[in-house]
Protein backbone atom coordinates (compact mmCIF):
# COMPACT_ATOMS: atom_id res chain seq x y z
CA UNK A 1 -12.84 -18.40 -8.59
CA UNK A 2 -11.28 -21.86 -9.02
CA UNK A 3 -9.69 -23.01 -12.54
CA UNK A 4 -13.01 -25.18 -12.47
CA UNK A 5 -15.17 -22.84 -12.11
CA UNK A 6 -13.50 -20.73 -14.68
CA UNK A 7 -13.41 -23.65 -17.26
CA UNK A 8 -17.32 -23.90 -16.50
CA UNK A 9 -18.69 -20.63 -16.82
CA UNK A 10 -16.39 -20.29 -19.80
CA UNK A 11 -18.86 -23.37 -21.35
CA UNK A 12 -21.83 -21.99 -20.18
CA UNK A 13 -20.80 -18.45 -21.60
CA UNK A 14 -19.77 -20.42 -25.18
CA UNK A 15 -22.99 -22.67 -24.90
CA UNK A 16 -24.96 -19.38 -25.20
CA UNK A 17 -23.28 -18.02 -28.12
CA UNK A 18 -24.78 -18.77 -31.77
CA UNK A 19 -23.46 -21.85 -33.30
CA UNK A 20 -22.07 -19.73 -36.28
CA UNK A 21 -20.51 -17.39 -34.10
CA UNK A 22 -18.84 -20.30 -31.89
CA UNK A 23 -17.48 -22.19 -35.59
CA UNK A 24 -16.18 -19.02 -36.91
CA UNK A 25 -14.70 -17.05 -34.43
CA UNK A 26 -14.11 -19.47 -31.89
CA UNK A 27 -14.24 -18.35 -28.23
CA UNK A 28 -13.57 -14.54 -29.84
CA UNK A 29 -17.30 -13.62 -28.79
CA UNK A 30 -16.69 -13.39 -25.19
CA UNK A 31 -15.06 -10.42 -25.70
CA UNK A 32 -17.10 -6.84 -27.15
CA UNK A 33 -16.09 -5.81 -30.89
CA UNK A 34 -16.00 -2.60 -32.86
CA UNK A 35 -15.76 -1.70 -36.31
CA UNK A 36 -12.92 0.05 -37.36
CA UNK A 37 -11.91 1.04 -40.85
CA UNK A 38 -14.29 -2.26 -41.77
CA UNK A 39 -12.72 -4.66 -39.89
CA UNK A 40 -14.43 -6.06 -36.73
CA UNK A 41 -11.75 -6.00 -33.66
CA UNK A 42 -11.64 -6.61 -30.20
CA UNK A 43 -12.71 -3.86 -28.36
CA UNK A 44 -10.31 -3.71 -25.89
CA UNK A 45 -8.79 -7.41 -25.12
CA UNK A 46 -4.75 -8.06 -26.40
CA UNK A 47 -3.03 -10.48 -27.29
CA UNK A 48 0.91 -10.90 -26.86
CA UNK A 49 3.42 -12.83 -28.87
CA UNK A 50 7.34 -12.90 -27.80
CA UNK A 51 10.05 -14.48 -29.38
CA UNK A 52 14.60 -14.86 -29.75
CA UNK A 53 16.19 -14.35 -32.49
CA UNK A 54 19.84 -14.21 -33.57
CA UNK A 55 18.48 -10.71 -35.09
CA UNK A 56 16.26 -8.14 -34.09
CA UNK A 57 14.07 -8.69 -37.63
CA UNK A 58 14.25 -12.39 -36.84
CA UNK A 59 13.16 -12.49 -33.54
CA UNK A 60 10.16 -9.63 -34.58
CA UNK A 61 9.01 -11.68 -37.23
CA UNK A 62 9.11 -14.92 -34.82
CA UNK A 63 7.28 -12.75 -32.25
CA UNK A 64 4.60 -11.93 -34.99
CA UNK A 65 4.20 -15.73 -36.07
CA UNK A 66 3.83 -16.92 -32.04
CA UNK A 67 0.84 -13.68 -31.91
CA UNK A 68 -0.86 -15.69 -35.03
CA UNK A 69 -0.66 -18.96 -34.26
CA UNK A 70 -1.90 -18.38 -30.28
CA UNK A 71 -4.59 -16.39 -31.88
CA UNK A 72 -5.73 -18.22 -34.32
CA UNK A 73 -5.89 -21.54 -32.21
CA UNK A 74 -8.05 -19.73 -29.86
CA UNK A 75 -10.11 -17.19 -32.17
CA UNK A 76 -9.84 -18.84 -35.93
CA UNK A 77 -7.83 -18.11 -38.41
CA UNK A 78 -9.73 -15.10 -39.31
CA UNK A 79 -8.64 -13.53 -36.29
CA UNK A 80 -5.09 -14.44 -36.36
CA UNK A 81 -3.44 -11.82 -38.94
CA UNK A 82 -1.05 -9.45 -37.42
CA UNK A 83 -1.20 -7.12 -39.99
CA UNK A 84 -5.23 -6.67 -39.35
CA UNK A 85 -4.37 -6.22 -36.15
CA UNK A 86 -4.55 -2.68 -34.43
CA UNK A 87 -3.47 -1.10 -31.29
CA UNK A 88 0.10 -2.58 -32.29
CA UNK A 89 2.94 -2.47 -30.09
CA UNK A 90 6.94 -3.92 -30.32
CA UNK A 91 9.57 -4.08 -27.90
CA UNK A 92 13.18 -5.81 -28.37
CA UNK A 93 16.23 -5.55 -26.87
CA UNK A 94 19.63 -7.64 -26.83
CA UNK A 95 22.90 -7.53 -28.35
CA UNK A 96 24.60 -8.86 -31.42
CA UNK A 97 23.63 -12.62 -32.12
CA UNK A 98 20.81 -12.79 -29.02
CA UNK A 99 17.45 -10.31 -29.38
CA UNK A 100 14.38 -10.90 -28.17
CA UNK A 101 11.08 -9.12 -29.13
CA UNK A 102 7.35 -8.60 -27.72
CA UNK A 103 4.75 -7.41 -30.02
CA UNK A 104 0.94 -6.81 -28.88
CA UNK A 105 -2.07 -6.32 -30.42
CA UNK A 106 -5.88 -6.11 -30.54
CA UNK A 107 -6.90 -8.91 -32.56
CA UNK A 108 -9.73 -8.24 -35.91
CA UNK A 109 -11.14 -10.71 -38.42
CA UNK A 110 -11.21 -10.09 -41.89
């Protein structure tokens, strides 16, 4: 499928979707949900954030703050809180004065 073709069926798809549903949760309902422990979350769609740092906690928090800002430009800002997040997963590695860090997660709204 072309880029073109993607961008179009991706309007169609949004076009389809309740106007309260596109304002609030941005493109967030072309992907299924599920409740868990009362938060509504992506069934089974991640999201990635990665990140330097000239420590491991810095470049984990940076990590964190690029998850929640790609998130929340494409979902809202109701989606785009790490810590509702679930399925969470971090990776760094590096040496003194260079880390870099990975975290992933299943995005949920509050």
């Amino acid at each position: 499928m072309t880029r073109f073709a993607r961008a179009g069926a991706m309007a169609l798809a949004l076009a389809a979707l309740p106007t309260t549903v596109q304002a609030q949760d941005g493109m967030a309902g072309m992907h299924s949900w599920v409740r868990i422990g009362g938060r509504t979350c992506m069934l089974a769609h991640f999201h990635d954030g990665s990140a330097t740092g000239k420590t491991q906690a810095e470049a984990e928090r940076a990590a964190i703050t690029a998850w929640e800002s790609f998130t929340a430009w494409e979902y809202s800002h109701r989606w785009g809180r790490y810590s509702n997040a679930v399925s969470k997963s971090k990776t760094c590695n590096g040496t003194r004065g260079e880390f870099s860090c990975t975290v992933s997660a299943r995005p949920c709204r509050y």
